[in-house]
Protein backbone atom coordinates (compact mmCIF):
# COMPACT_ATOMS: atom_id res chain seq x y z
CA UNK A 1 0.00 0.00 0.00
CA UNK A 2 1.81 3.42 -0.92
CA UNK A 3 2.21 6.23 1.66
CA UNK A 4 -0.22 8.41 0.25
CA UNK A 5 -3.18 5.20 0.07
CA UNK A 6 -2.24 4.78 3.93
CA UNK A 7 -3.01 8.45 4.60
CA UNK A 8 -6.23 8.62 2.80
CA UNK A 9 -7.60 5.54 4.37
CA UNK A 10 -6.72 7.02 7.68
CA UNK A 11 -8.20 10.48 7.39
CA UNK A 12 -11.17 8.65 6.04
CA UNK A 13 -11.59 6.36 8.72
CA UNK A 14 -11.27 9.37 11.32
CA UNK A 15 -13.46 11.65 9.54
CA UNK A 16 -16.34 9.02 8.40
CA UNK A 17 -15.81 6.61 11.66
CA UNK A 18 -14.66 8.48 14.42
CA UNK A 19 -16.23 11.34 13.67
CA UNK A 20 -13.47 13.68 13.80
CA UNK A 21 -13.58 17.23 12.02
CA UNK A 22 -11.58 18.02 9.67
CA UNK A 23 -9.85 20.58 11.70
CA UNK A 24 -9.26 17.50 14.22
CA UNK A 25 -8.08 15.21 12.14
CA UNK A 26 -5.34 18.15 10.44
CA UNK A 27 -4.11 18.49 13.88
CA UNK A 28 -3.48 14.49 15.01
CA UNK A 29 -1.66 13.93 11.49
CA UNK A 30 0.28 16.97 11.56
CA UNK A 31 -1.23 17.58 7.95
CA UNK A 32 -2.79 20.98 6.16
CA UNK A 33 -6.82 21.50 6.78
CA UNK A 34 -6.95 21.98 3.03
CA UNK A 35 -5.31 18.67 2.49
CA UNK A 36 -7.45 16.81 4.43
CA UNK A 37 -10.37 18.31 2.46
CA UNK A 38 -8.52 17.35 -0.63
CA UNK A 39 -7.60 13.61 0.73
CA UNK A 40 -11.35 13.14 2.24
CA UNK A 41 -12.22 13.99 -2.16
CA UNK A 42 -9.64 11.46 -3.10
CA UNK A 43 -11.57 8.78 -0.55
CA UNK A 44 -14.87 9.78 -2.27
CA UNK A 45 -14.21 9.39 -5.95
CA UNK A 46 -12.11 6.39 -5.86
CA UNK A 47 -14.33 4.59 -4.28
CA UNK A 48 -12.82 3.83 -1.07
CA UNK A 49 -15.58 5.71 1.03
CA UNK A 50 -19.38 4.49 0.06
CA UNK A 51 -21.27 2.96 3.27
CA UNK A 52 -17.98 1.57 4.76
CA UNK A 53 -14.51 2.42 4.21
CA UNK A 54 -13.59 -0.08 1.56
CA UNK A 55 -9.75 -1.16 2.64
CA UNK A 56 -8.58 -4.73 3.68
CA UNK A 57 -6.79 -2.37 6.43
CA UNK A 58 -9.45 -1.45 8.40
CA UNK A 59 -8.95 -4.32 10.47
CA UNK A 60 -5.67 -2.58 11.60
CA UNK A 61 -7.87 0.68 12.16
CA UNK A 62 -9.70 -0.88 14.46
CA UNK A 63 -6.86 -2.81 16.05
CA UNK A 64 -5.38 1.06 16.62
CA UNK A 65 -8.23 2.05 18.61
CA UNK A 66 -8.88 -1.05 20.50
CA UNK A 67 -5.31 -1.37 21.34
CA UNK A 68 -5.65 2.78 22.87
CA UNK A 69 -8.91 2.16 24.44
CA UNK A 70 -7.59 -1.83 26.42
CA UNK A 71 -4.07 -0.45 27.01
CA UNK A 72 -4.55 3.13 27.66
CA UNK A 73 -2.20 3.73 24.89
CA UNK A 74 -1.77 7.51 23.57
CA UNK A 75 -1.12 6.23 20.10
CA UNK A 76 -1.05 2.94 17.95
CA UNK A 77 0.15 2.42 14.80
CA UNK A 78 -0.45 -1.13 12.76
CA UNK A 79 0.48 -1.94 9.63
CA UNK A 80 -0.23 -5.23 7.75
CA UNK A 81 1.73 -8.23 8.96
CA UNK A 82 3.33 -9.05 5.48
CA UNK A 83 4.07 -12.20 4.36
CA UNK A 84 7.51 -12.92 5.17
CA UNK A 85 8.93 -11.90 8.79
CA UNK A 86 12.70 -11.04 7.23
CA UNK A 87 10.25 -7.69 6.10
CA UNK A 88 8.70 -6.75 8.98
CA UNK A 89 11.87 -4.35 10.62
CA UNK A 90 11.93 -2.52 7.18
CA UNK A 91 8.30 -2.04 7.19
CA UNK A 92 7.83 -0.94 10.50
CA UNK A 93 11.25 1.82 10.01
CA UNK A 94 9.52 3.33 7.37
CA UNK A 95 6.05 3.52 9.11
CA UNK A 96 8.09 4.72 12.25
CA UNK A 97 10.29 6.84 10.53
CA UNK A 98 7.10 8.97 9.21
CA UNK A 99 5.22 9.38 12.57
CA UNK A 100 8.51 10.86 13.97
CA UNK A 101 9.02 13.18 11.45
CA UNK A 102 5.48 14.18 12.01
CA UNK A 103 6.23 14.23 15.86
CA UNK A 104 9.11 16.46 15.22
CA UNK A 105 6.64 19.35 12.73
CA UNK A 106 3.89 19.29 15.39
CA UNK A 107 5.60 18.94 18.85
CA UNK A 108 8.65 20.95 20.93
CA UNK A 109 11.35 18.22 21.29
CA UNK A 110 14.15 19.47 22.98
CA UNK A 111 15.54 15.67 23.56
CA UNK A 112 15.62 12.43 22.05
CA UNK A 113 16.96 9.23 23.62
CA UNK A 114 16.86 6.20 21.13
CA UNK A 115 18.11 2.34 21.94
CA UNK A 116 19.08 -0.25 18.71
CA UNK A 117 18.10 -2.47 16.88
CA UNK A 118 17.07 -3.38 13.23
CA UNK A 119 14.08 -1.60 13.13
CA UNK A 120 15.04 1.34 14.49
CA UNK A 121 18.37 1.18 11.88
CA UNK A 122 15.29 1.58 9.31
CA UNK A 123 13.48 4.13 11.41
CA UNK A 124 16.41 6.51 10.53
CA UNK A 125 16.47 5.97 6.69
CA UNK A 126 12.97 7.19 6.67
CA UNK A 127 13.33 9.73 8.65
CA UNK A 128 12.79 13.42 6.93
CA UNK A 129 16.41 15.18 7.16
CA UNK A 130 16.12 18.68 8.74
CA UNK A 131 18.26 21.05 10.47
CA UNK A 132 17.70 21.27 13.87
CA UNK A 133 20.70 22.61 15.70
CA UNK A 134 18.44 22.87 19.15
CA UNK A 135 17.79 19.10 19.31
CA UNK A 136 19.99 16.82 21.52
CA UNK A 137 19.92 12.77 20.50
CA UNK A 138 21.32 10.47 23.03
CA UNK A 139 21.95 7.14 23.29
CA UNK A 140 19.57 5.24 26.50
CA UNK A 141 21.81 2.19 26.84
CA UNK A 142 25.79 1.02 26.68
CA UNK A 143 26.82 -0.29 23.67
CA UNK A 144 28.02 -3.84 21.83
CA UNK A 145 31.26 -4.97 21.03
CA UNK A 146 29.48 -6.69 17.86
CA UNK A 147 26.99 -6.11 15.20
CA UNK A 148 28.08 -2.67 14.72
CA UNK A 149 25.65 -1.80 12.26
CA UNK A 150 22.69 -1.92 14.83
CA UNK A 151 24.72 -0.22 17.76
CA UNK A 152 23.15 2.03 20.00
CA UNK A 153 25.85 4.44 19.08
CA UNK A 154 25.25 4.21 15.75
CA UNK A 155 21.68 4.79 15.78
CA UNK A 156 22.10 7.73 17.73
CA UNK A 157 24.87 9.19 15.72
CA UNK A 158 22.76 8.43 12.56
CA UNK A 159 19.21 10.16 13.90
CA UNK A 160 21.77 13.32 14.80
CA UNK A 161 23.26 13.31 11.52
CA UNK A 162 19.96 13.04 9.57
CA UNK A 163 18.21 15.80 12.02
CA UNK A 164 21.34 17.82 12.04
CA UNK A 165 21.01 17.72 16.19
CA UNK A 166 23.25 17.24 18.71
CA UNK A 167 24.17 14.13 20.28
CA UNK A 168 26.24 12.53 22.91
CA UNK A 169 26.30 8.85 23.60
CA UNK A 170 26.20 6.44 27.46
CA UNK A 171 30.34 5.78 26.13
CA UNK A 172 29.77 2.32 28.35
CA UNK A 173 29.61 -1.82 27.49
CA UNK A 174 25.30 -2.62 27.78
CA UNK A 175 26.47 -4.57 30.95
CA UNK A 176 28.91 -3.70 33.03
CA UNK A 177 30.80 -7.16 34.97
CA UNK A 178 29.46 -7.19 37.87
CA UNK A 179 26.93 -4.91 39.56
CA UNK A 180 29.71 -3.09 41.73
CA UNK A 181 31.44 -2.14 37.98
CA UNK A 182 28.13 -0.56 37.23
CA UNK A 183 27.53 1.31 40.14
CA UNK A 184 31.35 2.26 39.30
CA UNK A 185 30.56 3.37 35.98
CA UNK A 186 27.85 5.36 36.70
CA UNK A 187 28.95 7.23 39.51
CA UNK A 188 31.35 9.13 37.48
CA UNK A 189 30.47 12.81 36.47
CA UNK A 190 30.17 12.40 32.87
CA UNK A 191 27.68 9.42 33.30
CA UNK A 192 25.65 11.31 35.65
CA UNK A 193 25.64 14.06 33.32
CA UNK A 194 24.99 11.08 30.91
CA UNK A 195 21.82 10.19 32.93
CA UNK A 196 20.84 13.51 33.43
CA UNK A 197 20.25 13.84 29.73
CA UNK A 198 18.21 10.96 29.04
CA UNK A 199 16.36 11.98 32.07
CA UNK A 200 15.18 15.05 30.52
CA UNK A 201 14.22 13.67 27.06
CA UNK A 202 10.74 14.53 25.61
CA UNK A 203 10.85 11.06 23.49
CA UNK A 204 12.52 7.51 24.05
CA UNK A 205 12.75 5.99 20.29
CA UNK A 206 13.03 2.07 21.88
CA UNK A 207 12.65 -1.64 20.59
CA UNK A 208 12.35 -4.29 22.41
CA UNK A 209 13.58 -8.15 22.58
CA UNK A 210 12.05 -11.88 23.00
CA UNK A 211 14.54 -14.64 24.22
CA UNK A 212 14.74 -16.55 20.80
CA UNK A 213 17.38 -16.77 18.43
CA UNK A 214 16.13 -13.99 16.39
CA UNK A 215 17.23 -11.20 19.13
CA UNK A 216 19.78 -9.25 18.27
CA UNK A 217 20.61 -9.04 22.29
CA UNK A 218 20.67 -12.70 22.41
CA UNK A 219 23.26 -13.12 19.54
CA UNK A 220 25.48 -10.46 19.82
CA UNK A 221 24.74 -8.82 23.58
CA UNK A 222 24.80 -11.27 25.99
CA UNK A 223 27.54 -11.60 28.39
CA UNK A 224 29.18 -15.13 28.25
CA UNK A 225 28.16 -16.13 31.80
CA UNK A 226 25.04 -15.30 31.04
CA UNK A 227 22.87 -18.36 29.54
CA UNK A 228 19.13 -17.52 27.97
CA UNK A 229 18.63 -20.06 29.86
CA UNK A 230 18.78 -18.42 33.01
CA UNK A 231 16.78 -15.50 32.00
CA UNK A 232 13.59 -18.13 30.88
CA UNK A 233 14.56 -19.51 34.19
CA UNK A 234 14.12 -16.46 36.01
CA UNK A 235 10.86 -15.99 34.20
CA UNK A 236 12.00 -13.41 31.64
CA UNK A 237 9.80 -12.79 28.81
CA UNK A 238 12.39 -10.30 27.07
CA UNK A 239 14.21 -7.23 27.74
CA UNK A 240 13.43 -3.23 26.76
CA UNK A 241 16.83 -1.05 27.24
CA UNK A 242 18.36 -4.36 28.12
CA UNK A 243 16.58 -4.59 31.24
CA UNK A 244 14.35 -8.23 31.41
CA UNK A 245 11.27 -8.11 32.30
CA UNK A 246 8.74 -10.89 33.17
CA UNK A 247 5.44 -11.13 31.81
CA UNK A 248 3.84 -8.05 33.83
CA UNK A 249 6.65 -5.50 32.90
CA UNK A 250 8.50 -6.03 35.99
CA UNK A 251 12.47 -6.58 35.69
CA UNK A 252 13.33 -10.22 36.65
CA UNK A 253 15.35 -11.29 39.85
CA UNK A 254 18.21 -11.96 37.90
CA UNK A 255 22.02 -9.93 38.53
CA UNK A 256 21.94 -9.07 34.71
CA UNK A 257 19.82 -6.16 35.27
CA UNK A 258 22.03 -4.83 37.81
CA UNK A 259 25.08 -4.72 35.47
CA UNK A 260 23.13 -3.18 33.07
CA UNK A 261 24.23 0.67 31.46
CA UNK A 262 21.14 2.03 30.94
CA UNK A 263 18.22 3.63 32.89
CA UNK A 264 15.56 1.42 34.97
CA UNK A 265 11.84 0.86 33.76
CA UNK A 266 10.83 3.79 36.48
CA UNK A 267 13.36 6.38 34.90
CA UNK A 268 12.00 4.93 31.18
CA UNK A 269 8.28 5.56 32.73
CA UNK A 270 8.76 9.82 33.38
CA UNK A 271 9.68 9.96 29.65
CA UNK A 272 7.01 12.03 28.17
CA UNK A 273 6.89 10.14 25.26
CA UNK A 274 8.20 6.78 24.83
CA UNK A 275 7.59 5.25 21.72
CA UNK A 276 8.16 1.13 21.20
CA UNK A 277 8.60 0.35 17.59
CA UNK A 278 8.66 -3.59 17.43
CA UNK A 279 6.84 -6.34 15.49
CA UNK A 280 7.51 -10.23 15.09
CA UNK A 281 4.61 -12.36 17.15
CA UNK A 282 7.62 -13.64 18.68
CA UNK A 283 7.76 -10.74 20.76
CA UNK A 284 4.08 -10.42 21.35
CA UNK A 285 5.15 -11.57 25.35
CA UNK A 286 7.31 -8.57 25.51
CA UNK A 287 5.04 -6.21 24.07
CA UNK A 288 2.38 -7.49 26.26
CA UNK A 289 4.90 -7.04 29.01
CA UNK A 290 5.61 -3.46 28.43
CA UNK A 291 2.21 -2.26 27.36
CA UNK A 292 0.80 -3.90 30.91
CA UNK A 293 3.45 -1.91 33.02
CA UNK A 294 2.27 1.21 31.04
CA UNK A 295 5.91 1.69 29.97
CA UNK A 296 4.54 2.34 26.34
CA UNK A 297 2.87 5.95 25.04
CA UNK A 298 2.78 4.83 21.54
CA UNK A 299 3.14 1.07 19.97
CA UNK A 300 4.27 0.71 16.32
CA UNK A 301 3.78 -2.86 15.51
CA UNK A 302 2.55 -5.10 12.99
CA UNK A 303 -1.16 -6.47 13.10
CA UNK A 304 -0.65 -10.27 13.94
CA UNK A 305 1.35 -9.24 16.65
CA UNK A 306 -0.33 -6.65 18.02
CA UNK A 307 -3.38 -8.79 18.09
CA UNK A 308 -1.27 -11.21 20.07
CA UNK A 309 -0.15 -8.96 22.18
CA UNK A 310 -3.40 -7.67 23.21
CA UNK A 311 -4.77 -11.05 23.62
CA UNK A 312 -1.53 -11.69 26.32
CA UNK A 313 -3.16 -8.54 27.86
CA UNK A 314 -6.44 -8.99 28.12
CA UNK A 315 -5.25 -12.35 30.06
CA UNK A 316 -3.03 -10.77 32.44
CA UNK A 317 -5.93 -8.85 33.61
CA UNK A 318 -8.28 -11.44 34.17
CA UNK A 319 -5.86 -13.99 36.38
């Protein structure tokens, strides 16, 4: 489905099924008044809009909402689950490389803090290139010694080259050797100053990671005394900002998260905005995980695992 289908299909469904007005619906898409008048034309004469909006995507339209009005979401995003899963991260970086760029036109960001990750390497191709001098990207977590290409400081540096922004970087390994190291680490000045940063950011850009052998964290992150094993053991469903988390959100009683370089789920939470751009129904336990402990403002995700998702959170709350 091109860009410009995606957009008419949404400003029809708000206008026609939400009800929105015009006016509204210029404002929540960061678009022109007189091109949603234009784009609600489009709907009518092609067809798409007669008693129903005519799209095989209105099942992820209604996903969107249901997912806002279960998980007390701010925003969700779904695209079509396509057919092969090597396609999803791509997808998903475009999709999440747009809504930033719109977040960017219609909000004051004065921070960003961004993890890794193969989506998020996407996010930043898709990402409209501006100059804003004002803007300060940092990186929310220590970095790899491997897989380069989807390094934390990477990402950063490539979001601050393509916005023209600032940026600095948590110069640490994801997990420190022991938790004393950490508390080491992180005690010095420029680390606090570090943390002080990605304490003040308007928007976390995050993924997040399942325990199977399609994590990036798994394959290349792991410390060597440190078997999945023991995480599944310790009831981990995956990790956001390399902090596991079991199936409620909460970080597992394992010492990996206390050698980990990066800030804990309640510094994540006082993020204004954090937004989780992840897909896979492999990490539907994850998602579940974070959405329950309302560590999530917007979810970017692909429909069968969103639905999955939801379904994981619809159970916690009836146990």
């Amino acid at each position: 489905m091109a860009d410009e289908d995606q957009v008419v299909v949404r400003v029809a469904w708000l206008y026609y099924m939400e009800g929105l007005t015009q006016d509204a619906i210029a404002t929540k898409l960061g678009l022109t008044r007189l091109r949603v008048n234009r784009l609600l034309g489009e709907a009518r004469e092609s067809g798409l809009v007669s008693i129903k909006i005519n799209s095989r995507h209105e099942s992820c339209l209604r996903l969107e909402e249901e997912l806002r009005t279960v998980c007390g979401l701010r925003e969700a995003v779904i695209i079509p689950t396509p057919g092969s899963a090597d396609l999803i991260p791509a997808l998903l970086g475009r999709t999440t490389g747009e809504y930033l760029s719109r977040h960017l036109e219609t909000h004051r960001v004065r921070g960003i803090g961004v993890g890794w990750g193969a989506t998020l390497r996407e996010t930043i191709r898709h990402v409209t290139p501006g100059e804003w001098p004002n803007l300060h990207v940092n990186s929310m977590m220590g970095g790899l010694t491997r897989g380069l290409e989807i390094n934390t400081f990477e990402t950063a540096s490539a979001l601050a080259s393509r916005l023209g922004a600032q940026c600095s970087y948590l110069a640490a390994p994801l997990y420190a050797g022991s938790a004393k190291s950490r508390d080491t680490i992180v005690s010095q000045d420029v680390f606090k100053d570090a943390f002080g940063q990605i304490a003040a950011n308007d928007v976390a850009l995050l993924s997040v990671g399942d325990l199977s052998t399609r994590s990036l964290l798994v394959r290349y992150g792991l410390p060597k005394d440190v078997p999945v094993a023991e995480l599944r053991q310790a009831k981990a469903v995956g990790d956001i900002v390399g902090q596991f988390l079991d199936r409620h959100g909460k970080p597992v009683k394992h010492a990996l998260n206390q050698r980990v370089v990066a800030p804990s789920t309640q510094e994540l939470a006082k993020i204004p905005t954090v937004i989780v751009a992840s897909g896979g129904e492999n990490k539907a336990p994850i998602i579940a995980a974070v959405l329950w402990a309302k560590l999530v403002s917007v979810l970017i995700c692909d429909e069968q695992a969103a639905r999955a998702a939801l379904k994981l959170y619809e159970a916690l709350g009836e146990r």
